[in-house]
C-alpha atoms as a PDB file:
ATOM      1  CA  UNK A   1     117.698  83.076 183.929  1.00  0.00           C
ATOM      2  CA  UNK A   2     121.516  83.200 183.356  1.00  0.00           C
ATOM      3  CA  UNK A   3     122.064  83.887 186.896  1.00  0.00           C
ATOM      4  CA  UNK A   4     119.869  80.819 188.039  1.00  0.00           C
ATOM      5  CA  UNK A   5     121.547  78.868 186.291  1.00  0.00           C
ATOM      6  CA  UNK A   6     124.764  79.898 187.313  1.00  0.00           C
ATOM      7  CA  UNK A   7     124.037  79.835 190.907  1.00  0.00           C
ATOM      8  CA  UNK A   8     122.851  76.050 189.990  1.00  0.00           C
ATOM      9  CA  UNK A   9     126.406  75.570 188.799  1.00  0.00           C
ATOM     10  CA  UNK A  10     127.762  77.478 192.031  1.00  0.00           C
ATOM     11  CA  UNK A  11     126.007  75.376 194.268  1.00  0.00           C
ATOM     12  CA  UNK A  12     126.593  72.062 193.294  1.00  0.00           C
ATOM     13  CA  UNK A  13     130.485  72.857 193.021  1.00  0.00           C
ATOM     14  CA  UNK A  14     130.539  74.199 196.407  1.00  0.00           C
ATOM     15  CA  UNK A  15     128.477  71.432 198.049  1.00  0.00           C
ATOM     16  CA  UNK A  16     129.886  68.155 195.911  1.00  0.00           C
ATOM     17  CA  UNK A  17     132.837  68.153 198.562  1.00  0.00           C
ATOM     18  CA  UNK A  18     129.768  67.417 201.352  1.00  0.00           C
ATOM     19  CA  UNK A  19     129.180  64.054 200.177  1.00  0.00           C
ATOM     20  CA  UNK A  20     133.085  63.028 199.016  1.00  0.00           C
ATOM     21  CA  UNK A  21     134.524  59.746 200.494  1.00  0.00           C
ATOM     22  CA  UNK A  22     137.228  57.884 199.713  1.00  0.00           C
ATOM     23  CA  UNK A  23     135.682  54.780 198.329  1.00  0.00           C
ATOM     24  CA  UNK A  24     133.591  57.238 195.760  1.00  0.00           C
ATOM     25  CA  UNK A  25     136.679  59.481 194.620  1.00  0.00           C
ATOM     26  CA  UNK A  26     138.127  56.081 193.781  1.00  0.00           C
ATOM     27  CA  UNK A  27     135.448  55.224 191.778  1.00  0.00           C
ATOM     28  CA  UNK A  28     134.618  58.545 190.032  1.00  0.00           C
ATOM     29  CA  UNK A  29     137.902  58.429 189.059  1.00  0.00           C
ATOM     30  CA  UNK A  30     137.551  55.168 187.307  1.00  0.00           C
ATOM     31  CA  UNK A  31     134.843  56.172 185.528  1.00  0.00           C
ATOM     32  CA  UNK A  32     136.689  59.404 184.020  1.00  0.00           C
ATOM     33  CA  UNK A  33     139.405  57.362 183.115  1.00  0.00           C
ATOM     34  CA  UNK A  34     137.277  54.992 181.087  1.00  0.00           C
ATOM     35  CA  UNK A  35     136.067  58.414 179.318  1.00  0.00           C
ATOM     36  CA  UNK A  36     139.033  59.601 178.984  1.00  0.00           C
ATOM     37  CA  UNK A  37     139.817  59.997 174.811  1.00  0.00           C
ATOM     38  CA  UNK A  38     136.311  57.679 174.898  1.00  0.00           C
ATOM     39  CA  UNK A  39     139.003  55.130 175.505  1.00  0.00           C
ATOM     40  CA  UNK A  40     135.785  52.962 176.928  1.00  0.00           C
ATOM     41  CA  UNK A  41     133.998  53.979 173.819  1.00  0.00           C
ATOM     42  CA  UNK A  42     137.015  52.577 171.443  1.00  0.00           C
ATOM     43  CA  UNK A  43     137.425  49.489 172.679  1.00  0.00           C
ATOM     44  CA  UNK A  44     133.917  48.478 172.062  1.00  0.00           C
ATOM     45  CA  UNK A  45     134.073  49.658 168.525  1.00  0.00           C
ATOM     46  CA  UNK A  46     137.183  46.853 168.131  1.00  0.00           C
ATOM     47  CA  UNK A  47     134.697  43.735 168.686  1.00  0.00           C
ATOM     48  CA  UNK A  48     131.961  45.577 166.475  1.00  0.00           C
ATOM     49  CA  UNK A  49     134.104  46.413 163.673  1.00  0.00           C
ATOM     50  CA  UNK A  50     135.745  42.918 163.477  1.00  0.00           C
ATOM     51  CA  UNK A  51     132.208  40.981 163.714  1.00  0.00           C
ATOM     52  CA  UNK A  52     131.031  41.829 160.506  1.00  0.00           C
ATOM     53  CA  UNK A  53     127.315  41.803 161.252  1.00  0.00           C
ATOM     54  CA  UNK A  54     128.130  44.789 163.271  1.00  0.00           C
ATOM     55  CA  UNK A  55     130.723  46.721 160.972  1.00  0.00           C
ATOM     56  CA  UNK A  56     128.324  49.543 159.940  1.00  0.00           C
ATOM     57  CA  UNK A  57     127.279  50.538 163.744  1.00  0.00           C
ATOM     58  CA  UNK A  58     131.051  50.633 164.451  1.00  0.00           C
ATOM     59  CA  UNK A  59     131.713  52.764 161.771  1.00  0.00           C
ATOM     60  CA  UNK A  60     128.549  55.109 162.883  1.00  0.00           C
ATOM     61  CA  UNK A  61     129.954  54.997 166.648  1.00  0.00           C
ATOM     62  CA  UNK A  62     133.135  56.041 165.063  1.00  0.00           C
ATOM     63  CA  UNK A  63     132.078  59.079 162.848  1.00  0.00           C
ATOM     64  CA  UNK A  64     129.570  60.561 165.810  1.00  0.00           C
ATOM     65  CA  UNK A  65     132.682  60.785 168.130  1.00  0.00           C
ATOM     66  CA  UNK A  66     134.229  62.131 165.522  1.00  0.00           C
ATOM     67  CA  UNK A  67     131.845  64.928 164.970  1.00  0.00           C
ATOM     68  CA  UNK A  68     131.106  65.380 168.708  1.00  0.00           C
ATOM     69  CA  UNK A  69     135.021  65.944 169.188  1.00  0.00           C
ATOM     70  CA  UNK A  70     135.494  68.556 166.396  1.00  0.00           C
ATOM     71  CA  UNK A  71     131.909  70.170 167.192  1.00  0.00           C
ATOM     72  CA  UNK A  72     132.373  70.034 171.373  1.00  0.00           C
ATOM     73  CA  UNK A  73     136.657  70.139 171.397  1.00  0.00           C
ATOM     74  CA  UNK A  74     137.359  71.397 168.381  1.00  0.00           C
ATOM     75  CA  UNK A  75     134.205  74.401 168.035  1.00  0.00           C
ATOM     76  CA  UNK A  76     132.191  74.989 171.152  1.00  0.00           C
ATOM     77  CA  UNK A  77     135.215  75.290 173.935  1.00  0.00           C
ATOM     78  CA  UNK A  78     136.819  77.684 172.497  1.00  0.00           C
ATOM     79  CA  UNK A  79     134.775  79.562 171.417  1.00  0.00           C
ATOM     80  CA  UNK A  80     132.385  79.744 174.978  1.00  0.00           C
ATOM     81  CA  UNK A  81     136.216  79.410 176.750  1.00  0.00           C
ATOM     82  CA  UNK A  82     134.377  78.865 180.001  1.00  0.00           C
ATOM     83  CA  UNK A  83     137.140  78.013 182.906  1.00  0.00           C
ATOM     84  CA  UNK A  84     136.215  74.522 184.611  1.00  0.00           C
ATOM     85  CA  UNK A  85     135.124  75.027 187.963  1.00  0.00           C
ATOM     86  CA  UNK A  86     138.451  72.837 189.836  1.00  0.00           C
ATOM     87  CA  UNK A  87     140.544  76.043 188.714  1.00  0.00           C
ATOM     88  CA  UNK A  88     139.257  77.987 191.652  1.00  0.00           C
ATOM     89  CA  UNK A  89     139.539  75.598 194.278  1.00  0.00           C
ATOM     90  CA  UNK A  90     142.615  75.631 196.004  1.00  0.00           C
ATOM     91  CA  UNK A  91     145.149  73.210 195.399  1.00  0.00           C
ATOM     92  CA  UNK A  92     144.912  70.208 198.369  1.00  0.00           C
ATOM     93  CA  UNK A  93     141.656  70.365 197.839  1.00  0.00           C
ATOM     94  CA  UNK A  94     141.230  68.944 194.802  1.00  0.00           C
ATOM     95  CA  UNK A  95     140.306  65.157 194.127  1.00  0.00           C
ATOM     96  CA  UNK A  96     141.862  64.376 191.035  1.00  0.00           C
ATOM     97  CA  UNK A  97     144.812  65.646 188.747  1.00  0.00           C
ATOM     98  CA  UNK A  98     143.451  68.818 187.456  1.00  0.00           C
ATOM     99  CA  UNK A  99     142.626  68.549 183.401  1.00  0.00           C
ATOM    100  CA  UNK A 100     145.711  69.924 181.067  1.00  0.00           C
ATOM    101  CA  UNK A 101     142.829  71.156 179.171  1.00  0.00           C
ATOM    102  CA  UNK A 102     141.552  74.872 180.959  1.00  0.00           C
ATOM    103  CA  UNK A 103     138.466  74.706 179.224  1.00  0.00           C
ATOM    104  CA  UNK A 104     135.314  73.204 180.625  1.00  0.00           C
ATOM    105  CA  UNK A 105     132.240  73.775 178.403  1.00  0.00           C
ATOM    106  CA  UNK A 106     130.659  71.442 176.976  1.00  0.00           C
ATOM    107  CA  UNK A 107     131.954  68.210 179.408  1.00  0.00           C
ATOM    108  CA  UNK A 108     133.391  66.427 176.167  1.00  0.00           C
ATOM    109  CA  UNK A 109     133.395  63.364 178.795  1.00  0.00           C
ATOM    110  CA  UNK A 110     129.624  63.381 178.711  1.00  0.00           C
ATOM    111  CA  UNK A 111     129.267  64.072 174.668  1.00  0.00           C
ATOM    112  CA  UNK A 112     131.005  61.200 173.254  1.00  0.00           C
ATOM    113  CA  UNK A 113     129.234  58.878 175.764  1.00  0.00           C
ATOM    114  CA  UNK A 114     125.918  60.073 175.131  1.00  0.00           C
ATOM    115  CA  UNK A 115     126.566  59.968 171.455  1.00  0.00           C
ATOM    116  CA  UNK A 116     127.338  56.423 171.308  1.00  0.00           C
ATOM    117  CA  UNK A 117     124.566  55.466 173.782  1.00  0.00           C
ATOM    118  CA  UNK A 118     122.608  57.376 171.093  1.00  0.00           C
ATOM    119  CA  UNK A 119     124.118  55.253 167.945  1.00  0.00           C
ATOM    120  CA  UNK A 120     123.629  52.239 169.949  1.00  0.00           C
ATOM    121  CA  UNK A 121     119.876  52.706 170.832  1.00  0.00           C
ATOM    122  CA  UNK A 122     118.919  54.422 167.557  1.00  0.00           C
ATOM    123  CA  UNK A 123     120.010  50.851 166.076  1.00  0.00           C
ATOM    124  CA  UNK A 124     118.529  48.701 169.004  1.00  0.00           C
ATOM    125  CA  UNK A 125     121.489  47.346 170.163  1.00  0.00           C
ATOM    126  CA  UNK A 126     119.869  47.227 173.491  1.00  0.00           C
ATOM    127  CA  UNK A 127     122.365  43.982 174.884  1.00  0.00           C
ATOM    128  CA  UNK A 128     125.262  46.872 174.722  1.00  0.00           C
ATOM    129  CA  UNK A 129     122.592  50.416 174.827  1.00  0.00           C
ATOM    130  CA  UNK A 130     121.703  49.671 178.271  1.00  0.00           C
ATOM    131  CA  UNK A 131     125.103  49.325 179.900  1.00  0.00           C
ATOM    132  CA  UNK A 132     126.871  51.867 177.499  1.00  0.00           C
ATOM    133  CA  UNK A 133     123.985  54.194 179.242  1.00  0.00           C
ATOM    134  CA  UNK A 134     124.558  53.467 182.908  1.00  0.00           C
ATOM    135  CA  UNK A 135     128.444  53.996 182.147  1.00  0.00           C
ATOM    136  CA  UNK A 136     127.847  57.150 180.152  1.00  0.00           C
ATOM    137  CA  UNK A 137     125.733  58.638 183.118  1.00  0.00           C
ATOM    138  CA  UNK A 138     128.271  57.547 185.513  1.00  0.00           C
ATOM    139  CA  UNK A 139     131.058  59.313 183.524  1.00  0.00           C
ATOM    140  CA  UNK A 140     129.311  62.069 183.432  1.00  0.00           C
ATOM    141  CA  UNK A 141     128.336  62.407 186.758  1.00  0.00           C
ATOM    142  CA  UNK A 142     132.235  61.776 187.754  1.00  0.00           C
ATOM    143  CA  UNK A 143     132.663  64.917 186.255  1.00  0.00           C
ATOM    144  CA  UNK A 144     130.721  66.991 188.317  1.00  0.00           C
ATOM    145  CA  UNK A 145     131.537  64.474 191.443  1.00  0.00           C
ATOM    146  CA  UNK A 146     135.572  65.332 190.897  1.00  0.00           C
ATOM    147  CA  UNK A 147     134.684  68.976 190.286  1.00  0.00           C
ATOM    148  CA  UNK A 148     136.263  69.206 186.913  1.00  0.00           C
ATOM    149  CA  UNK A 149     132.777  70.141 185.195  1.00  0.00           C
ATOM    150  CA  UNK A 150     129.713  72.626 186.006  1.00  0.00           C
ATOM    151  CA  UNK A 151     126.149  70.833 186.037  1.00  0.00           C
ATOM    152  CA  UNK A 152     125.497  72.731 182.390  1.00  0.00           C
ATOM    153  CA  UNK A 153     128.927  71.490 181.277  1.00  0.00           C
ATOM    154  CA  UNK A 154     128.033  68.251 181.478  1.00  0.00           C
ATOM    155  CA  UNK A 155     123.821  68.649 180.368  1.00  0.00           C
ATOM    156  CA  UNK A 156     125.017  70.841 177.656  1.00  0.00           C
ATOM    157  CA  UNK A 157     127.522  67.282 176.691  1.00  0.00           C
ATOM    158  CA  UNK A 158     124.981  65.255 176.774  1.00  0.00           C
ATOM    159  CA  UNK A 159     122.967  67.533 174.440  1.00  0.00           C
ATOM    160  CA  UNK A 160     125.762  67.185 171.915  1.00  0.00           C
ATOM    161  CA  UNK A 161     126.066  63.571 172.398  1.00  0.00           C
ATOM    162  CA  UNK A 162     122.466  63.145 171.586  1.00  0.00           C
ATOM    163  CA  UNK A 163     122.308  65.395 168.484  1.00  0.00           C
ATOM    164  CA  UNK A 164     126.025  64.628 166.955  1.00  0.00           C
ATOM    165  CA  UNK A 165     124.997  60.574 167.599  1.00  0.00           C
ATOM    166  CA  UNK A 166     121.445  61.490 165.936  1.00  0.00           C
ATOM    167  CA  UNK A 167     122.583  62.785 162.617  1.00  0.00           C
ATOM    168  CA  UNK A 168     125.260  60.444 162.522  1.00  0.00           C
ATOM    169  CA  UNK A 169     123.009  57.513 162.064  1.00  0.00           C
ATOM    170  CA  UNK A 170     120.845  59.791 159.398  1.00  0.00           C
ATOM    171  CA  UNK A 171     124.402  60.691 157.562  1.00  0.00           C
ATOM    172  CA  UNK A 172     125.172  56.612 157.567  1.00  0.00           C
ATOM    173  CA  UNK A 173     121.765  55.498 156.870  1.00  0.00           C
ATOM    174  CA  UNK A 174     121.386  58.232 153.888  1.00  0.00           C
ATOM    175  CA  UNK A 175     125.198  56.804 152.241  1.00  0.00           C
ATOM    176  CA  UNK A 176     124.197  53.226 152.731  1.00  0.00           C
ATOM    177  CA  UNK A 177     120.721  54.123 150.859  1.00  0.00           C
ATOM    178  CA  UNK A 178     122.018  56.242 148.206  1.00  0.00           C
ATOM    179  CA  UNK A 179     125.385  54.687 147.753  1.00  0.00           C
ATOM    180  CA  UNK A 180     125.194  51.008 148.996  1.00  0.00           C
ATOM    181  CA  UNK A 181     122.032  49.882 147.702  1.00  0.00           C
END
């Protein structure tokens, strides 16, 4: 099973290049910027923690990144210390910058974007849910488009986007019940 999956990774790094073109670099790497430090991700949060209707979800966007970024940054990378895929591939041929960070597993990228989508449709907050999702998928799949990230990297992200953005609403709703009420 282990080597499937690894020769799932394999093969999408080594065929990605096949469908590179200079209009889609450009915009992969638009995309990664906007998830780079969830900088996308903040600047909704300013709007929703100034409006204060919307306060509370800011505040639960805010703690689930901050869980997925100890958890995924912090935790998971090093202790799995899995080398990103770009650190193989010779020099001119890479796309983009290659990351300061070595360390590739889980696509951090894809967590925090997939734990606010997760916040955001948890609370039905579909008028910002449904675009928050098409730009979290296209962030992630930037990842594996620019070859900084293995396919896994960036499932097992989204995996910890979903779960850290999951018990961050419970963790909220239980304080607001218990303590707010």
């Amino acid at each position: 099973m282990i080597n499937m999956i690894k020769n799932i990774d394999d093969y999408i790094v080594d065929n990605m290049p096949k469908i590179h073109t200079k209009g889609l670099i450009i915009t992969m790497r638009i995309f990664t910027q906007l998830g780079n430090q969830a900088k996308v991700w903040f600047a909704m949060c300013i709007p929703l923690l100034i409006i204060k209707s919307t306060r509370l979800l800011a505040c639960t966007v805010l703690l689930a990144m901050l869980i997925t970024v100890i958890t995924g940054e912090g935790i998971i990378k090093h202790c799995v210390c899995r080398v990103r895929p770009c650190s193989a591939i010779e020099e001119e041929k890479h796309v983009v910058k290659k990351p300061t960070t070595i360390y590739s597993f889980p696509s951090g990228h894809s967590a925090s974007s997939f734990t606010v989508c997760t916040v955001l449709i948890m609370n039905r907050m579909w008028p910002l849910a449904i675009p928050a999702v098409i730009i979290g998928l296209l962030i992630a799949f930037s990842r594996l488009y620019l070859l900084v990230h293995y396919l896994t990297d960036v499932i097992v992200g989204i995996i910890l986007g979903v779960l850290c953005g999951f018990f961050s609403v419970q963790i909220m709703d239980y304080v607001v019940t218990h303590y707010f009420s």
